[in-house]
C-alpha atoms as a PDB file:
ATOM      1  CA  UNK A   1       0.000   0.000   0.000  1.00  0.00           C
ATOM      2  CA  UNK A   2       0.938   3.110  -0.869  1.00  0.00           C
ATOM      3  CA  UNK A   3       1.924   6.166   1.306  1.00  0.00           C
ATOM      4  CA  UNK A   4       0.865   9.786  -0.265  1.00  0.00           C
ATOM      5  CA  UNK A   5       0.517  13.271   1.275  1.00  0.00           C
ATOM      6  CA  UNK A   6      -1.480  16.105   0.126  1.00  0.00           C
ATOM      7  CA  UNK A   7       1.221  17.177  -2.307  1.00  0.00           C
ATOM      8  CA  UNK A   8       0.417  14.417  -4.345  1.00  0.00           C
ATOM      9  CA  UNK A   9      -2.825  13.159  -3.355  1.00  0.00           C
ATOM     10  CA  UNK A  10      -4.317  14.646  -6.790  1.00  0.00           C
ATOM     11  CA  UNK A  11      -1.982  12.644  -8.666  1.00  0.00           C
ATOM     12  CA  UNK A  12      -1.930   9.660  -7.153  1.00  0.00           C
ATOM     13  CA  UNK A  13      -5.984   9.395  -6.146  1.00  0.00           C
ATOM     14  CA  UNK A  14      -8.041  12.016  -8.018  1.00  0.00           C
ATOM     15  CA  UNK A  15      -6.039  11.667 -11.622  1.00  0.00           C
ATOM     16  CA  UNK A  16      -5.652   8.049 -11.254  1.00  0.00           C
ATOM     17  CA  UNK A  17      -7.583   6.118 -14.235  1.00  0.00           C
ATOM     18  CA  UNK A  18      -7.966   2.670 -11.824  1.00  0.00           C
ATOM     19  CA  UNK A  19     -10.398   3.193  -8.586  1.00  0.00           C
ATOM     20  CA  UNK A  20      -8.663   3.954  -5.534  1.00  0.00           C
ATOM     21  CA  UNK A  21      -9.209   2.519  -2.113  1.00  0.00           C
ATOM     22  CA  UNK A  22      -7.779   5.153   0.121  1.00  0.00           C
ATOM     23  CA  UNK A  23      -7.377   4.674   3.846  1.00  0.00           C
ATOM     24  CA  UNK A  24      -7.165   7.429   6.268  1.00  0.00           C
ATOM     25  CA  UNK A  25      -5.581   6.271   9.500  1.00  0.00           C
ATOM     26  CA  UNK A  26      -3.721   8.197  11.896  1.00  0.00           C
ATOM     27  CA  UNK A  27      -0.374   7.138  14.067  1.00  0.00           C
ATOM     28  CA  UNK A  28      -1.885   6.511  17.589  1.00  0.00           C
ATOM     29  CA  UNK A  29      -4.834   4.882  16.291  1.00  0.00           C
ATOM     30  CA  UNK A  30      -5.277   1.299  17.027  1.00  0.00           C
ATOM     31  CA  UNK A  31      -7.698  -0.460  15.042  1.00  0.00           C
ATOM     32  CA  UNK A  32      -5.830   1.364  11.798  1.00  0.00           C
ATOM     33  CA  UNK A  33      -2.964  -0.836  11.797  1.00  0.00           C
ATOM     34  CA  UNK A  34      -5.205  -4.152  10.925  1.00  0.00           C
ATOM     35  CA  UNK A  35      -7.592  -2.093   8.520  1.00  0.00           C
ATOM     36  CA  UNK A  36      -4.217  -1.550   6.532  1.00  0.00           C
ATOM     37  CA  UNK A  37      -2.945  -4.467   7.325  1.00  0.00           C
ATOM     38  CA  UNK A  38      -6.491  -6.711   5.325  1.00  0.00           C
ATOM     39  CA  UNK A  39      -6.139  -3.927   3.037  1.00  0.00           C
ATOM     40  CA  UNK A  40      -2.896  -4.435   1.772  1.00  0.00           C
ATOM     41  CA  UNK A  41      -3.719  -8.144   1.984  1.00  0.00           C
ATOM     42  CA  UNK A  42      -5.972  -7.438  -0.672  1.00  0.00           C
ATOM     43  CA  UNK A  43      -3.843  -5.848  -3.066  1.00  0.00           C
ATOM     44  CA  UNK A  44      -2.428  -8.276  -4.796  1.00  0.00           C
ATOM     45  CA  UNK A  45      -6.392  -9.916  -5.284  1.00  0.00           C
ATOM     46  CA  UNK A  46      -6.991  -6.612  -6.918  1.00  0.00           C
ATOM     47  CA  UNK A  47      -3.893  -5.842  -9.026  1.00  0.00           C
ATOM     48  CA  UNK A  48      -4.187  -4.078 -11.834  1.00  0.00           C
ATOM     49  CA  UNK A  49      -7.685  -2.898 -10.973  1.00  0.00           C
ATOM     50  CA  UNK A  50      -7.757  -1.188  -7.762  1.00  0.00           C
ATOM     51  CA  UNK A  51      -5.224   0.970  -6.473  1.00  0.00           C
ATOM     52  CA  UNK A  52      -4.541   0.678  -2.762  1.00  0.00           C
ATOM     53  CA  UNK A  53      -3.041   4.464  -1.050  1.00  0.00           C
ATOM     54  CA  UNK A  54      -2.790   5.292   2.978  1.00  0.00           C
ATOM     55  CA  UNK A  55      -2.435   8.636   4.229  1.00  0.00           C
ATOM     56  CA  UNK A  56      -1.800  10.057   7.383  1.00  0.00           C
ATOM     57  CA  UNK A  57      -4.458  12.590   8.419  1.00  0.00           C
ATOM     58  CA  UNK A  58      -2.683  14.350  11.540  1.00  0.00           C
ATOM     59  CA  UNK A  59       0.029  15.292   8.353  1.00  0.00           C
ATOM     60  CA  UNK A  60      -2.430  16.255   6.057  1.00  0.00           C
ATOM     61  CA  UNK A  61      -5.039  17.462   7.553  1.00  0.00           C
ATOM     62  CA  UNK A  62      -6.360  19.593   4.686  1.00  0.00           C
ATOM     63  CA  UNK A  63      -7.350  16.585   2.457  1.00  0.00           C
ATOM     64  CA  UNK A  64      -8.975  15.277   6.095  1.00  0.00           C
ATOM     65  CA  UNK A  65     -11.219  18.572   5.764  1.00  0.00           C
ATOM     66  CA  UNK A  66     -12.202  18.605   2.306  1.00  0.00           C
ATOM     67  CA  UNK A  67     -13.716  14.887   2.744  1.00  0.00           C
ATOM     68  CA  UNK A  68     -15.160  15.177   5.977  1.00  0.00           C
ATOM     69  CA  UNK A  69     -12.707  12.739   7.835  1.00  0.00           C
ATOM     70  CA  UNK A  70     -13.726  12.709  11.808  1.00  0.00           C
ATOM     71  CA  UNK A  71     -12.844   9.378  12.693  1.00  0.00           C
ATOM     72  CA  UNK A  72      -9.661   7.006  12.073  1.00  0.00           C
ATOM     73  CA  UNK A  73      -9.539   4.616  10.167  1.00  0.00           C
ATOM     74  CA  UNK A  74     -11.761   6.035   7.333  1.00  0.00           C
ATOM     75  CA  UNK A  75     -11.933   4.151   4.084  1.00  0.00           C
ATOM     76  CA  UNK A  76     -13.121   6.142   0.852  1.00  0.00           C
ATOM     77  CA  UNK A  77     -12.959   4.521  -2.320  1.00  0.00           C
ATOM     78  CA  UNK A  78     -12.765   6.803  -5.076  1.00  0.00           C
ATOM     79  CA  UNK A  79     -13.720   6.284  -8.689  1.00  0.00           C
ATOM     80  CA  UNK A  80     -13.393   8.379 -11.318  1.00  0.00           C
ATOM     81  CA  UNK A  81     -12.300  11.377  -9.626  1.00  0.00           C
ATOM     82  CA  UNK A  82     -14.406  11.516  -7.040  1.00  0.00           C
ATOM     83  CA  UNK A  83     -15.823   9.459  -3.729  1.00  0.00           C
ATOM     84  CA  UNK A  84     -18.148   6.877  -4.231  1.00  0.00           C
ATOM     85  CA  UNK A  85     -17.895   4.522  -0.964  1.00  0.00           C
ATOM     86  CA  UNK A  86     -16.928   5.679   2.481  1.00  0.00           C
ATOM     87  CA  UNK A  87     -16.963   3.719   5.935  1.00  0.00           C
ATOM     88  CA  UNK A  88     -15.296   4.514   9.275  1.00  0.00           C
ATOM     89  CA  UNK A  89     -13.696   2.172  11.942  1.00  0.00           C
ATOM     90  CA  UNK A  90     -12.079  -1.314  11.540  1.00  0.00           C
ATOM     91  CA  UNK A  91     -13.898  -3.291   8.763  1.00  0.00           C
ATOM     92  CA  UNK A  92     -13.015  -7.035   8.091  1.00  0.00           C
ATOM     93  CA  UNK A  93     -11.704  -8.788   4.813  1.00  0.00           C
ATOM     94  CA  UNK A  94     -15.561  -9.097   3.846  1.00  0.00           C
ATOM     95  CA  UNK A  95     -16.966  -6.461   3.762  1.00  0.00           C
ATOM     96  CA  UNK A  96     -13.656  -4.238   2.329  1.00  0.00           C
ATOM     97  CA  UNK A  97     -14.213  -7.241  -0.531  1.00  0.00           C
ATOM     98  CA  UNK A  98     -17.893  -6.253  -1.107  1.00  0.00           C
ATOM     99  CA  UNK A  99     -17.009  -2.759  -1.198  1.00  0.00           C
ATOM    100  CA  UNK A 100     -14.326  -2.877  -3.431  1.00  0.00           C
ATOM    101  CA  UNK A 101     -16.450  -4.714  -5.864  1.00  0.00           C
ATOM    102  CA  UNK A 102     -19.262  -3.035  -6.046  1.00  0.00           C
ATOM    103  CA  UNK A 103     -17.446   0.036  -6.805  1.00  0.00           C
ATOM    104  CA  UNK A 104     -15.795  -2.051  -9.725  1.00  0.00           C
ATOM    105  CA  UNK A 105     -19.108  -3.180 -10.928  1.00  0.00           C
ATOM    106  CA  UNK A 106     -20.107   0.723 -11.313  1.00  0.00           C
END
């Protein structure tokens, strides 16, 4: 999974041609380390169609502004330059699956 910051969140999320599952997480949080951790489990499921990016909120928190982030971890899947799927807290292998997929299927 990769890391981004603001500087290049536009590049690597909002110009991207593939969807991107994005996952907001924060350095103290707790339940964002296995979020990542079944998220980048699922990357290599999803190669070539979904791109997989974390960022750090506390670092950036402009980009948590702009999409409403209040809670860690906060997935937002983003197709076509824009968000399409969001969820907060820890969310197992199944229903990050179903998410991803349906987004796919759009």
């Amino acid at each position: 999974m990769q890391e981004i910051n603001a500087l290049n969140f536009d590049q690597e999320v909002l110009k991207c041609e593939l969807p991107v599952f994005a996952c907001f997480t924060a350095r103290w949080c707790q339940t964002c380390y296995p979020t990542c951790l079944i998220a980048a489990g699922l990357t290599e499921e999803y190669n070539g169609t979904v791109k997989f990016v974390r960022m750090d909120i506390e670092e950036n928190p402009g980009v948590a502004d702009k999409y409403h982030i209040t809670a860690v971890p906060t997935i937002i899947i983003f197709k076509d330059t824009r968000p399409v799927r969001k969820s907060l807290s820890f969310q197992d292998r199944t229903f990050l699956k179903s998410a991803l997929d349906s987004v796919i299927a759009l």
